[in-house]
C-alpha atoms as a PDB file:
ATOM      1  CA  UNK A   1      41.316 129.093  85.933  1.00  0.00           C
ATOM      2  CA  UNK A   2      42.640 125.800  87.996  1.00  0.00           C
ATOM      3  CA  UNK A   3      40.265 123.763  89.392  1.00  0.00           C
ATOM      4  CA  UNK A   4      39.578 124.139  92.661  1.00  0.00           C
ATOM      5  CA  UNK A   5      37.565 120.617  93.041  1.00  0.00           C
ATOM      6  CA  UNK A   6      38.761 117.543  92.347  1.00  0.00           C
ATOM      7  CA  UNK A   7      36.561 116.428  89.676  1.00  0.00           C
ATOM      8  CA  UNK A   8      33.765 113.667  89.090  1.00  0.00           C
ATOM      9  CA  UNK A   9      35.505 110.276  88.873  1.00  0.00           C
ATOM     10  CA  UNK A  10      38.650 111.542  90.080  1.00  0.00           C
ATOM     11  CA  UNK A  11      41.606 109.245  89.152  1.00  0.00           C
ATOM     12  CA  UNK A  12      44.425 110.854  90.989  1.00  0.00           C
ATOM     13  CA  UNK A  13      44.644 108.575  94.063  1.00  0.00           C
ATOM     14  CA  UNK A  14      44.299 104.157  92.806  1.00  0.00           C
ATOM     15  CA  UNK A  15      43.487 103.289  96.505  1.00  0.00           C
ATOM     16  CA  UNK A  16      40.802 105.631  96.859  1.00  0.00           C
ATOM     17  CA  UNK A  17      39.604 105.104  93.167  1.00  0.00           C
ATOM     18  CA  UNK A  18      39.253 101.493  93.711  1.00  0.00           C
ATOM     19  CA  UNK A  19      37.325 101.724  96.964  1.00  0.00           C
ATOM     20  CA  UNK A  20      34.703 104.538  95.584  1.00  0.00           C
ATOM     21  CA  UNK A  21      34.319 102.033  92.392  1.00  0.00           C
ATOM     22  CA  UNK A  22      33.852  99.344  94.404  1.00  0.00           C
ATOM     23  CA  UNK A  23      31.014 101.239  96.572  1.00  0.00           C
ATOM     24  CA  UNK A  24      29.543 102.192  93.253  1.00  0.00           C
ATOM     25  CA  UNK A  25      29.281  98.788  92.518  1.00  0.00           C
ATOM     26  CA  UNK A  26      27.764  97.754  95.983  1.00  0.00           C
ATOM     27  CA  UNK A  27      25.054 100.755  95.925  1.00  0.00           C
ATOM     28  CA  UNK A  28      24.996 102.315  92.623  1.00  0.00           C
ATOM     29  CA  UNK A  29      22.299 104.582  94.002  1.00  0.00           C
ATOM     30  CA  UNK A  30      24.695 106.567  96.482  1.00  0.00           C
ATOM     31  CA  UNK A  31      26.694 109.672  95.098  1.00  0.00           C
ATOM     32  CA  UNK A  32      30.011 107.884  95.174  1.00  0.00           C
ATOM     33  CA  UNK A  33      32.448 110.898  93.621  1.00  0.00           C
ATOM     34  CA  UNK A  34      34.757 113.806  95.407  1.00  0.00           C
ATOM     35  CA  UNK A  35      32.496 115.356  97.769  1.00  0.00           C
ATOM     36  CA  UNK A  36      32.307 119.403  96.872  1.00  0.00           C
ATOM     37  CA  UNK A  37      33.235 121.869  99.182  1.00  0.00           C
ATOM     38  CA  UNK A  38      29.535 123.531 100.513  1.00  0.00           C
ATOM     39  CA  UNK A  39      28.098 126.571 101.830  1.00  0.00           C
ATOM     40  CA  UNK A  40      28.046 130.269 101.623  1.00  0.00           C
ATOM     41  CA  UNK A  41      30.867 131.400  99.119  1.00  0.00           C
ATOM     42  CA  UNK A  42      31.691 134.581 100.730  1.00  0.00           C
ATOM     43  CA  UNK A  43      32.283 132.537 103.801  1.00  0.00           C
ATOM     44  CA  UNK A  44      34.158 134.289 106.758  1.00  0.00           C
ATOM     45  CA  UNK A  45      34.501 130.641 108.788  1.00  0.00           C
ATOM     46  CA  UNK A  46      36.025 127.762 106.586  1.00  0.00           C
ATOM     47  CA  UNK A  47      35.614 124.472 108.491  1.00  0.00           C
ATOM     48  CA  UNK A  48      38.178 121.516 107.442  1.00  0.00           C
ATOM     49  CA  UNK A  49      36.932 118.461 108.012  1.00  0.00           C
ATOM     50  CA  UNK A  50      38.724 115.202 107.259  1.00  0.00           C
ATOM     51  CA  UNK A  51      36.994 113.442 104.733  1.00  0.00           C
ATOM     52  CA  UNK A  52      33.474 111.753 103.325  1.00  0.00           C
ATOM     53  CA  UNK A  53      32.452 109.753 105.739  1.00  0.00           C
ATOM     54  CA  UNK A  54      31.433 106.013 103.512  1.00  0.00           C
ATOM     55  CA  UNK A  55      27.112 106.105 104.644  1.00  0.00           C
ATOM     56  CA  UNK A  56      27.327 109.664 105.011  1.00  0.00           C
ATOM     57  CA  UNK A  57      28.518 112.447 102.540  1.00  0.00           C
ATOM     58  CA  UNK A  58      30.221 109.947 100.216  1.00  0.00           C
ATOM     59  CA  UNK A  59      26.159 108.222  99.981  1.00  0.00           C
ATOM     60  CA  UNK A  60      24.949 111.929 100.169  1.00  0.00           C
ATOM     61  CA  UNK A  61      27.261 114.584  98.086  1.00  0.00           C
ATOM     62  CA  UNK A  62      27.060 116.932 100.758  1.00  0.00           C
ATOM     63  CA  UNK A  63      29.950 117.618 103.590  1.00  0.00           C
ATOM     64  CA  UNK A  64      28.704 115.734 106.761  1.00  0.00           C
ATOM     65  CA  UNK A  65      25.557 114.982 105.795  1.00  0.00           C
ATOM     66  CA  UNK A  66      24.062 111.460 106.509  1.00  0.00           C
ATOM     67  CA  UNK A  67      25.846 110.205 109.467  1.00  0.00           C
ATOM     68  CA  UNK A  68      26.260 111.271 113.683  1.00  0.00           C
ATOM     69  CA  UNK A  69      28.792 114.244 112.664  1.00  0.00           C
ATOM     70  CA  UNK A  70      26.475 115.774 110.753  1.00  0.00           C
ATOM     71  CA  UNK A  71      24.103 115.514 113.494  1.00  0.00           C
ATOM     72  CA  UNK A  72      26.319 117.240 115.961  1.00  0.00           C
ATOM     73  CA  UNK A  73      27.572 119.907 113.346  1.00  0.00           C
ATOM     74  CA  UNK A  74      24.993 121.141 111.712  1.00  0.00           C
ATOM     75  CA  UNK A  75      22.899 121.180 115.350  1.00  0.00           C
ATOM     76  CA  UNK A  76      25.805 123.183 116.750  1.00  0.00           C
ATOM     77  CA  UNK A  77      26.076 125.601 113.480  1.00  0.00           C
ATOM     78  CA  UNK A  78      22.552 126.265 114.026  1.00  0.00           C
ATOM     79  CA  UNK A  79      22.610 127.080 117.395  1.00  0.00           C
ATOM     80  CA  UNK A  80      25.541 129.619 117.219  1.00  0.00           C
ATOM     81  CA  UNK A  81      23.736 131.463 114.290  1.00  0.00           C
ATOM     82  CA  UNK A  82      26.007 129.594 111.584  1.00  0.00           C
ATOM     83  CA  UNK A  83      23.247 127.759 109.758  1.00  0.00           C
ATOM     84  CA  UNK A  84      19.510 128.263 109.199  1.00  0.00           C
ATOM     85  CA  UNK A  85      16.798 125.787 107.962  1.00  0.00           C
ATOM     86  CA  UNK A  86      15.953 122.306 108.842  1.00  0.00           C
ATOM     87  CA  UNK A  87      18.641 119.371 108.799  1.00  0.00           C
ATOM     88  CA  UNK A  88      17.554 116.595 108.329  1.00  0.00           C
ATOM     89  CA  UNK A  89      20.604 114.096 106.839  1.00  0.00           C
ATOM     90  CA  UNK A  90      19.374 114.653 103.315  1.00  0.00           C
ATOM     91  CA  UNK A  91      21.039 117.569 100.772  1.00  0.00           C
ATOM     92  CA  UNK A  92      17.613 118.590  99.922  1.00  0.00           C
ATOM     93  CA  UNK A  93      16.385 119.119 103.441  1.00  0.00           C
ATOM     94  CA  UNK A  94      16.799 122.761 102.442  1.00  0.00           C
ATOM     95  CA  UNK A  95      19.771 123.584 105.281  1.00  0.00           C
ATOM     96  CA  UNK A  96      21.691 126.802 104.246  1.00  0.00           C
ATOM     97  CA  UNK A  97      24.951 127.734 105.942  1.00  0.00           C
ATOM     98  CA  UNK A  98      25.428 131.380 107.473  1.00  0.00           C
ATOM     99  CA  UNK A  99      29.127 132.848 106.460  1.00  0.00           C
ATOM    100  CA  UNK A 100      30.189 129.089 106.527  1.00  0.00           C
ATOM    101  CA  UNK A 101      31.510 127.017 103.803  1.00  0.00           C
ATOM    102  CA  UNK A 102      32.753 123.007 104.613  1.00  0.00           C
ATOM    103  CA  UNK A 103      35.438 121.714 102.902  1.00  0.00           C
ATOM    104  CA  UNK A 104      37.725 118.105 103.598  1.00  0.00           C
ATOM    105  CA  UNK A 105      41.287 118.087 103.656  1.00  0.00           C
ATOM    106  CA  UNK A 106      40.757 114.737 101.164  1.00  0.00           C
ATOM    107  CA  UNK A 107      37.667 114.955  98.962  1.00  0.00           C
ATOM    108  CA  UNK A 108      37.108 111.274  98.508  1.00  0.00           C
ATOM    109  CA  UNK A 109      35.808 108.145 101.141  1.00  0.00           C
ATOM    110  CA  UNK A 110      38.954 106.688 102.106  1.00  0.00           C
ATOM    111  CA  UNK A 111      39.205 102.742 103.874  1.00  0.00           C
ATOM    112  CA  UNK A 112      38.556 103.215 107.179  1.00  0.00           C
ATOM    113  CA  UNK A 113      38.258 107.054 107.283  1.00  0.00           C
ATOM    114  CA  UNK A 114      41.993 106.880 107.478  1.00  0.00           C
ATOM    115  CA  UNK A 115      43.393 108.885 104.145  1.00  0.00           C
ATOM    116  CA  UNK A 116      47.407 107.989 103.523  1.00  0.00           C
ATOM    117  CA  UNK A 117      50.010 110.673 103.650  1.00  0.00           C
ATOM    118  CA  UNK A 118      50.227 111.005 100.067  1.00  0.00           C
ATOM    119  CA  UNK A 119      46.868 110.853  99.133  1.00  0.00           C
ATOM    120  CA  UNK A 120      46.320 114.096 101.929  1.00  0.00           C
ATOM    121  CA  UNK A 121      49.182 116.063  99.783  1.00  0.00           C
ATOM    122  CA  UNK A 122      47.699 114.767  96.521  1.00  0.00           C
ATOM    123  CA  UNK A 123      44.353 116.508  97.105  1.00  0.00           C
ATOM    124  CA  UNK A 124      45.763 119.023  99.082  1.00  0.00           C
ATOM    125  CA  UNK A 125      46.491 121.100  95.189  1.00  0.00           C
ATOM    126  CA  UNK A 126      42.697 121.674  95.228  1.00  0.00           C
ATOM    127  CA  UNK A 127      42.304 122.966  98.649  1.00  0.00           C
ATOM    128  CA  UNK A 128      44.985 125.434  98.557  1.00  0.00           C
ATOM    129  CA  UNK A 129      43.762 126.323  94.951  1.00  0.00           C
ATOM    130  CA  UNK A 130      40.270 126.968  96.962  1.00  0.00           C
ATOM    131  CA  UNK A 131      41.723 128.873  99.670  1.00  0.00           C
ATOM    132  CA  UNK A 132      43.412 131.250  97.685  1.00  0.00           C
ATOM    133  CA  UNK A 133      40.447 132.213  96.234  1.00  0.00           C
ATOM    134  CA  UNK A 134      38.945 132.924 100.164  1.00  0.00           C
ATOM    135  CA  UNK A 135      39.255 135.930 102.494  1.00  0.00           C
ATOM    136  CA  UNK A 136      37.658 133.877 105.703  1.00  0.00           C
ATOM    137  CA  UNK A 137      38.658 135.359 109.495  1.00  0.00           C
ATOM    138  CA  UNK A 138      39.093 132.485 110.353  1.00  0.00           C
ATOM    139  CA  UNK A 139      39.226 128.465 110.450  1.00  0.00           C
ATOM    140  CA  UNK A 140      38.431 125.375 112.209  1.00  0.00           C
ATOM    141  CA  UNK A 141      39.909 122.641 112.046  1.00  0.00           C
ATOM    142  CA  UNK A 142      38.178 119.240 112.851  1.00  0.00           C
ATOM    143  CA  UNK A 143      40.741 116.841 114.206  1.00  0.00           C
ATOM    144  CA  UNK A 144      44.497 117.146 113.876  1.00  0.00           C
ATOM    145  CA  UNK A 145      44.812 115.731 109.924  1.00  0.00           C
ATOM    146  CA  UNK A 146      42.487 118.550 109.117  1.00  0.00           C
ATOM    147  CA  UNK A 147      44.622 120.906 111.049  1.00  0.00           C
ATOM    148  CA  UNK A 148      47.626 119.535 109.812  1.00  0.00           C
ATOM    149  CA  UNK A 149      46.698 119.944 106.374  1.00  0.00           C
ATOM    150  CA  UNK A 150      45.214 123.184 106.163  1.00  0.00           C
ATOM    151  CA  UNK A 151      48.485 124.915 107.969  1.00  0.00           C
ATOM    152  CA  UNK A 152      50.501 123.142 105.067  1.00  0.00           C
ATOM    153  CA  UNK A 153      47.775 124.716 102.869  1.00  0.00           C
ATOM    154  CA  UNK A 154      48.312 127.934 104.139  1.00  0.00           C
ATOM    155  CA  UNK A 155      51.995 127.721 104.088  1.00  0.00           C
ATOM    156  CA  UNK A 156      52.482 127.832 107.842  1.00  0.00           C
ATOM    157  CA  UNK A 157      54.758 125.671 109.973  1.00  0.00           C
ATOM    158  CA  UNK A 158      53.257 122.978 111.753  1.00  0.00           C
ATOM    159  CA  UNK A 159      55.799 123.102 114.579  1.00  0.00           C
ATOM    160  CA  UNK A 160      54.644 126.931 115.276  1.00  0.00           C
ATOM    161  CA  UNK A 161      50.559 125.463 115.968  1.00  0.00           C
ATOM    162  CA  UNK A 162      50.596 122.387 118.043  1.00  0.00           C
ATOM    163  CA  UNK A 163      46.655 120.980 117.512  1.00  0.00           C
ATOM    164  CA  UNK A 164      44.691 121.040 120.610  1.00  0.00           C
ATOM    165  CA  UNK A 165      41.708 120.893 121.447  1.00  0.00           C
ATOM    166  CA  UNK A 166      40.019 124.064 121.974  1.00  0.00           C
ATOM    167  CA  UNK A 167      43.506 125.431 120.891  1.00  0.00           C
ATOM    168  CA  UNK A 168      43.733 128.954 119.194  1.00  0.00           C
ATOM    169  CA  UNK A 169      46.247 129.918 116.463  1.00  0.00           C
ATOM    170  CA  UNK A 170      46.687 132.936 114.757  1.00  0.00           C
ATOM    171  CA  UNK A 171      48.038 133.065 111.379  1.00  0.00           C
ATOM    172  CA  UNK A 172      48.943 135.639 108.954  1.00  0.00           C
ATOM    173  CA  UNK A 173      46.789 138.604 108.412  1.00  0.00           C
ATOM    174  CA  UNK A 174      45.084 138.249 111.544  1.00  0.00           C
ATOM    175  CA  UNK A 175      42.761 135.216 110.856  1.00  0.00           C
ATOM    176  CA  UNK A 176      42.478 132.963 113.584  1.00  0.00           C
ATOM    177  CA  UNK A 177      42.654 129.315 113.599  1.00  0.00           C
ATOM    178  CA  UNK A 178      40.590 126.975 116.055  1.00  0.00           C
ATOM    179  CA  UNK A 179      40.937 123.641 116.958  1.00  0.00           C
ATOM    180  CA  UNK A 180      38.164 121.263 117.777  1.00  0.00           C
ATOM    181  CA  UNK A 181      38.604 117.313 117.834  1.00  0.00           C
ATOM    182  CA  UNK A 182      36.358 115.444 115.325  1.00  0.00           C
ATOM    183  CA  UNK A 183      32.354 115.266 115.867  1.00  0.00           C
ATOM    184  CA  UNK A 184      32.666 111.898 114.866  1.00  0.00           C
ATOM    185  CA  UNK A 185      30.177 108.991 116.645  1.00  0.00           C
ATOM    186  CA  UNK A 186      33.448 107.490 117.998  1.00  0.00           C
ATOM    187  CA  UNK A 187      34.879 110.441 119.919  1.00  0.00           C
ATOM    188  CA  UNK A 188      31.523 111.299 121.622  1.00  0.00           C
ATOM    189  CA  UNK A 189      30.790 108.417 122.209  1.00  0.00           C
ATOM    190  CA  UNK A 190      33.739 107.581 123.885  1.00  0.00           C
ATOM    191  CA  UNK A 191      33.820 111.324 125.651  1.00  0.00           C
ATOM    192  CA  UNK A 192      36.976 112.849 124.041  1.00  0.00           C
ATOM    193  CA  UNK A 193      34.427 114.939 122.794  1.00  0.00           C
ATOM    194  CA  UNK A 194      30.735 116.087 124.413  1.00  0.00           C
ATOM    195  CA  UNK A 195      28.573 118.477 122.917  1.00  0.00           C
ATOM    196  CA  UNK A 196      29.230 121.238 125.522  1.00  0.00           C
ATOM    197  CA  UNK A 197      33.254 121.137 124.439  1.00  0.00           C
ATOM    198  CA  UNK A 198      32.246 120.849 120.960  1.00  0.00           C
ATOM    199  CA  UNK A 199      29.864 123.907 121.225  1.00  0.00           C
ATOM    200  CA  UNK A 200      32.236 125.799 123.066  1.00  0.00           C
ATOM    201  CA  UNK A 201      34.645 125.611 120.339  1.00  0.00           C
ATOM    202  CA  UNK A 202      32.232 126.332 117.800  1.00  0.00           C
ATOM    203  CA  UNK A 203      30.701 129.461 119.246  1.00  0.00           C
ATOM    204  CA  UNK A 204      33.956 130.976 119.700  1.00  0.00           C
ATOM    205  CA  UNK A 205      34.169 130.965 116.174  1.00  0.00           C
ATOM    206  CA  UNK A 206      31.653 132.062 115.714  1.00  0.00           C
ATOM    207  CA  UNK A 207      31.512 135.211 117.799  1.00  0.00           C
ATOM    208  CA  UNK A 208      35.129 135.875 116.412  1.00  0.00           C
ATOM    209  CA  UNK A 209      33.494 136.174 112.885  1.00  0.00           C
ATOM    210  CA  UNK A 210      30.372 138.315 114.015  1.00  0.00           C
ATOM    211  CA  UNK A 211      28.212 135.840 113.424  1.00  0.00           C
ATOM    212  CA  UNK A 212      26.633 135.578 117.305  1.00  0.00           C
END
């Protein structure tokens, strides 16, 4: 059966292979590989996010854990019955995820959080091999590459689901797709996003799944 992670030590992408070897080198300690896709595998929510953030899940190995967006996600998962458990930044603070499973639209730390074009559809072969495998009701997408990439994913045109915040899409077969800009320190910090828009997003997920 094809893979549907990229594997350790990925070498598909040189850019992002040179930058995760040169973290290794810096702190040899941190997990410094294609972050896995996490949570419950009969997941009826699949959140996109964008990619391993460098201090966070590429230090980490777990999606969003170690930096602010964790913070904000897995507090906001918990709270709309998503998540159960401590979090605590750590992949062993024993945090399990409620018909939820995280996955990036790239699986590696890009320079500046900002993945290229080609290295999105490069990894994009892994993600559509995982969603295949998936029967979710629906998605959300965190920021518009995520978005972006999971329609292609899905074979569904771009042009037909605008991103938006706190935008709804529906897509074949009745799953729904929702739109939530990224939890990211910068965006809350600047107020694009506050944790009341960001939970308001999050809960109608989750209510549309049954899981509140």
């Amino acid at each position: 059966m094809p893979s549907t992670q990229p594997p350790r030590d990925c070498p598909l992408c040189p850019r992002l292979v040179a930058f995760r070897e040169e973290a290794q080198r810096l702190h040899p300690d941190w997990y410094n590989n294609p972050v896995p896709y996490w949570g419950d595998p009969d997941a009826r929510l699949i959140i996109i996010g964008l990619a391993p953030g460098l201090k966070g899940a590429n230090r980490t190995g777990r999606p969003f854990t170690g930096d602010y967006a964790g913070d904000l996600l897995y507090a906001t998962l918990r709270k709309m019955g998503l998540a159960t458990g401590e979090y605590s930044q750590s992949p062993d603070d024993g945090l399990e995820l409620k018909n939820t499973l995280i996955a990036n639209a790239v699986a590696c730390v890009p320079p500046e959080n900002k993945p290229t074009n080609d290295e999105q559809k490069t990894c994009r072969q892994f993600l559509i091999k995982r969603l295949a495998e998936q029967q979710p009701k629906a998605y959300l997408a965190l920021g518009r590459i995520a978005h972006d990439s999971l329609l292609v994913s899905l074979g569904e045109k771009r042009s037909a689901h605008p991103f938006g915040h706190g935008a709804e899409h529906e897509l074949g077969g009745g799953v729904r797709l929702f739109d939530s800009y990224h939890c990211s320190r910068y965006n809350t910090n600047t107020g694009v996003l506050t944790t009341a828009m960001f939970e308001d997003v999050v809960g109608r997920a989750a209510t549309f799944v049954g899981s509140k």
